[in-house]
C-alpha atoms as a PDB file:
ATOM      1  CA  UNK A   1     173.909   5.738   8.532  1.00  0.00           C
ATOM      2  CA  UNK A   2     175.878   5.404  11.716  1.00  0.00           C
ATOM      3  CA  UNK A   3     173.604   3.470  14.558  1.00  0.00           C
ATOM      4  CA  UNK A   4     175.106   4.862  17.905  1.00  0.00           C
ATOM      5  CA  UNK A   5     173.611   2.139  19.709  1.00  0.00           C
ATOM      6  CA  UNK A   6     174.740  -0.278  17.495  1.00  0.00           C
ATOM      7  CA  UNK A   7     177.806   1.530  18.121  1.00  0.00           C
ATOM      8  CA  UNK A   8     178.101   1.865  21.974  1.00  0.00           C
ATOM      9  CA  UNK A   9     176.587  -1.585  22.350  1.00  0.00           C
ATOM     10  CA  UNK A  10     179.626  -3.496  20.587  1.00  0.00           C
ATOM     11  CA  UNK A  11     181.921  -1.035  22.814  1.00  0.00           C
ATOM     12  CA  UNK A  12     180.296  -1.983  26.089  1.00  0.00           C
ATOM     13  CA  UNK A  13     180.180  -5.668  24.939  1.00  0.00           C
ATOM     14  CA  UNK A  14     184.339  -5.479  24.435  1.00  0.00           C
ATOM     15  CA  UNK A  15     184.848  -3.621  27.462  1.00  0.00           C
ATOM     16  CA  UNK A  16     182.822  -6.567  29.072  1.00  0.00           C
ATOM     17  CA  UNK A  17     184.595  -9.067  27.800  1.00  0.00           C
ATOM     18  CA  UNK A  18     187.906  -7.478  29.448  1.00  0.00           C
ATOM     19  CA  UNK A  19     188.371  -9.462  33.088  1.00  0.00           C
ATOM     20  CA  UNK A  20     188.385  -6.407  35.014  1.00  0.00           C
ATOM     21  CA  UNK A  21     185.816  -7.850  37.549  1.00  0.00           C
ATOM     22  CA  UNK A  22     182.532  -6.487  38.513  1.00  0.00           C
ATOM     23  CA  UNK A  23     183.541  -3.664  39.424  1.00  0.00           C
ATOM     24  CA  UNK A  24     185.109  -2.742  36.019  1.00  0.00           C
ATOM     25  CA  UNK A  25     182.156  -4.056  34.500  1.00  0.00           C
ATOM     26  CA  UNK A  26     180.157  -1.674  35.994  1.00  0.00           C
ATOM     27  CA  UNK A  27     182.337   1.554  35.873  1.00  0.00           C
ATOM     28  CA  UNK A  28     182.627   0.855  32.100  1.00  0.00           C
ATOM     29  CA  UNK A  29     179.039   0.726  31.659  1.00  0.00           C
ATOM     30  CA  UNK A  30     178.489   4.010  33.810  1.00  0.00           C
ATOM     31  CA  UNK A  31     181.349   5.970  31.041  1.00  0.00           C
ATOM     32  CA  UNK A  32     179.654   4.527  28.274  1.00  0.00           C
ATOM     33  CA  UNK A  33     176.613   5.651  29.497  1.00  0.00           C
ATOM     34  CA  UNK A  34     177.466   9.288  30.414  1.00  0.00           C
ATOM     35  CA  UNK A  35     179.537   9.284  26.509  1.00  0.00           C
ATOM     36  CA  UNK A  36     176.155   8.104  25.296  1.00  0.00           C
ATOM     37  CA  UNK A  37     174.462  11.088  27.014  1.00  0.00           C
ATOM     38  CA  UNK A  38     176.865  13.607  26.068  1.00  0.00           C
ATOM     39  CA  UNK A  39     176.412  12.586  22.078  1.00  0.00           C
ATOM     40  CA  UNK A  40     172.595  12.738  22.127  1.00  0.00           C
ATOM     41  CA  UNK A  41     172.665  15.842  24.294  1.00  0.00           C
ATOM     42  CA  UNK A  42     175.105  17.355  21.539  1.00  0.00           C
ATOM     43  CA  UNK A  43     173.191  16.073  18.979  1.00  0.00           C
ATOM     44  CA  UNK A  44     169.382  17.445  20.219  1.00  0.00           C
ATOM     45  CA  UNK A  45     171.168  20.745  20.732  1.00  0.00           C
ATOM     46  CA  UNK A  46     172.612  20.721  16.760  1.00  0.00           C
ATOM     47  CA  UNK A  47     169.063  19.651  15.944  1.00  0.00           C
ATOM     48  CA  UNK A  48     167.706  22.575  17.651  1.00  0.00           C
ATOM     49  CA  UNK A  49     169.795  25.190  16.469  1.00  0.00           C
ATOM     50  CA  UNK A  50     169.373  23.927  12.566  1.00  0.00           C
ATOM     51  CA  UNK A  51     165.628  24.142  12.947  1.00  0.00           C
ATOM     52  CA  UNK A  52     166.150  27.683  15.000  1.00  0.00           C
ATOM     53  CA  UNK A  53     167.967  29.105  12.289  1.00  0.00           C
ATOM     54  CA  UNK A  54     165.581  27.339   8.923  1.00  0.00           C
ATOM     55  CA  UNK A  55     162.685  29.172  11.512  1.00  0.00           C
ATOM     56  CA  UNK A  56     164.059  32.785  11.721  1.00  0.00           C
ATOM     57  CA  UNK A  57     165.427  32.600   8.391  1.00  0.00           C
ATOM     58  CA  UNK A  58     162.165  31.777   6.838  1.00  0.00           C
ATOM     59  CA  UNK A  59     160.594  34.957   8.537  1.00  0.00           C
ATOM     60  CA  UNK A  60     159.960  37.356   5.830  1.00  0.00           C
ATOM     61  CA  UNK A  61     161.450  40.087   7.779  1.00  0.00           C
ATOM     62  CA  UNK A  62     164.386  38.806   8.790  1.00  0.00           C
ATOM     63  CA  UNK A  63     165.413  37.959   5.348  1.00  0.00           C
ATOM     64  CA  UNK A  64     165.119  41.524   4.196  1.00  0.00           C
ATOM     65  CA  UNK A  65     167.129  43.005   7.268  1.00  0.00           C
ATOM     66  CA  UNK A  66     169.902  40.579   5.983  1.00  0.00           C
ATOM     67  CA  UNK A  67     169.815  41.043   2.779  1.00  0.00           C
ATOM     68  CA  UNK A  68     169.961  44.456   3.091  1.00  0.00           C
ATOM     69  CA  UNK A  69     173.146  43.694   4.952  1.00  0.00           C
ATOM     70  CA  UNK A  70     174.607  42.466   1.523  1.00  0.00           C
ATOM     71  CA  UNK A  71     175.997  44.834  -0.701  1.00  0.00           C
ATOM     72  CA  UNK A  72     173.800  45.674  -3.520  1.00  0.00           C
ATOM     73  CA  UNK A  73     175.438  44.748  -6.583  1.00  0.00           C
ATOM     74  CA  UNK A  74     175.379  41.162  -4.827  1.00  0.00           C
ATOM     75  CA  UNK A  75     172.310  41.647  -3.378  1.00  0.00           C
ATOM     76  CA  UNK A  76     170.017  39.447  -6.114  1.00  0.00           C
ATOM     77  CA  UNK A  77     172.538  36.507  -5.836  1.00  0.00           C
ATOM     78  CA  UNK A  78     172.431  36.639  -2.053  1.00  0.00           C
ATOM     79  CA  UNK A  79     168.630  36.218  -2.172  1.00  0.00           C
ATOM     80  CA  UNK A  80     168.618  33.742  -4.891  1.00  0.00           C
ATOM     81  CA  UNK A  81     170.972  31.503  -2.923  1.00  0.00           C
ATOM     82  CA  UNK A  82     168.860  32.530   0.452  1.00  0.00           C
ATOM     83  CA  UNK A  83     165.548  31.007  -0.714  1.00  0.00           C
ATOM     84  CA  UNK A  84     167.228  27.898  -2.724  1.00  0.00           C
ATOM     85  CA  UNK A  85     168.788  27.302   1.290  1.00  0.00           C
ATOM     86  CA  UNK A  86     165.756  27.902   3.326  1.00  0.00           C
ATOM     87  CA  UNK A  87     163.710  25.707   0.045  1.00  0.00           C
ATOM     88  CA  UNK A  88     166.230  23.069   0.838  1.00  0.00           C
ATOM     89  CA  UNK A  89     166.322  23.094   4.449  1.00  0.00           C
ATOM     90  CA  UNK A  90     162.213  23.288   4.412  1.00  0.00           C
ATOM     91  CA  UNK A  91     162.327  20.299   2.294  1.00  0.00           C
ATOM     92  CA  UNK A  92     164.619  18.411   4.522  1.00  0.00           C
ATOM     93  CA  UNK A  93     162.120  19.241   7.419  1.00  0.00           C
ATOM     94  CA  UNK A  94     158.955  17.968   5.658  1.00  0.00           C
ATOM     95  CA  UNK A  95     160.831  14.677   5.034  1.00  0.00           C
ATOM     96  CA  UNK A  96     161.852  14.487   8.397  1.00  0.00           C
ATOM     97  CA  UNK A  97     158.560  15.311   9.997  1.00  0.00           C
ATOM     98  CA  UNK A  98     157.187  12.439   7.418  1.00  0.00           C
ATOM     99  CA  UNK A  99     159.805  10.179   8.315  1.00  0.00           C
ATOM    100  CA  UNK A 100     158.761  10.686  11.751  1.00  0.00           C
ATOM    101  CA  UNK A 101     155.092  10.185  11.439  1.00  0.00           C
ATOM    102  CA  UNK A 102     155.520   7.028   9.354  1.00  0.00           C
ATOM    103  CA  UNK A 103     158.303   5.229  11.778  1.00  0.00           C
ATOM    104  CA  UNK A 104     155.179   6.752  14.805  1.00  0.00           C
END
């Protein structure tokens, strides 16, 4: 797995080591700290709309109003391959959320 800080912090510590001055020094550190809030905004707002869609796709409802979208000779496939996805996705969740609780 890719450690962004790992990642921005051997960046910043090249960038440093350029002679630039302090001023450079500190101009670097402000762009590598706005790139480093642009990533983990972009990467909350993935987050978020994965867990919106495992969410509304595990609503009973919502499944049948799409499936009924699907044509019906394909229809059995569709939610075969539906609930495997949403299983999956659930699955990746409850590891997550463990994960989480564990590293707490």
């Amino acid at each position: 797995a890719l450690d962004v800080d790992k990642v921005f912090g051997y960046i910043s510590d090249w960038y440093n080591s350029l002679d630039f001055g302090q001023i450079g020094s500190v101009a670097g550190n402000t762009i590598l700290g706005i790139g480093a809030g642009i990533v983990a905004g972009f990467t909350g707002a993935l987050i978020v709309l994965i867990l919106t869609i495992y969410f509304a796709a595990s609503t009973p409802n919502l499944k049948v109003a799409v499936a009924q979208l699907v044509p019906a000779s394909k229809r059995a496939r569709f939610v075969d391959l539906a609930d495997q996805i949403t299983a999956s996705v659930g699955y990746y969740v409850m590891g997550q959320v463990t994960l989480g609780v564990i590293n707490g």
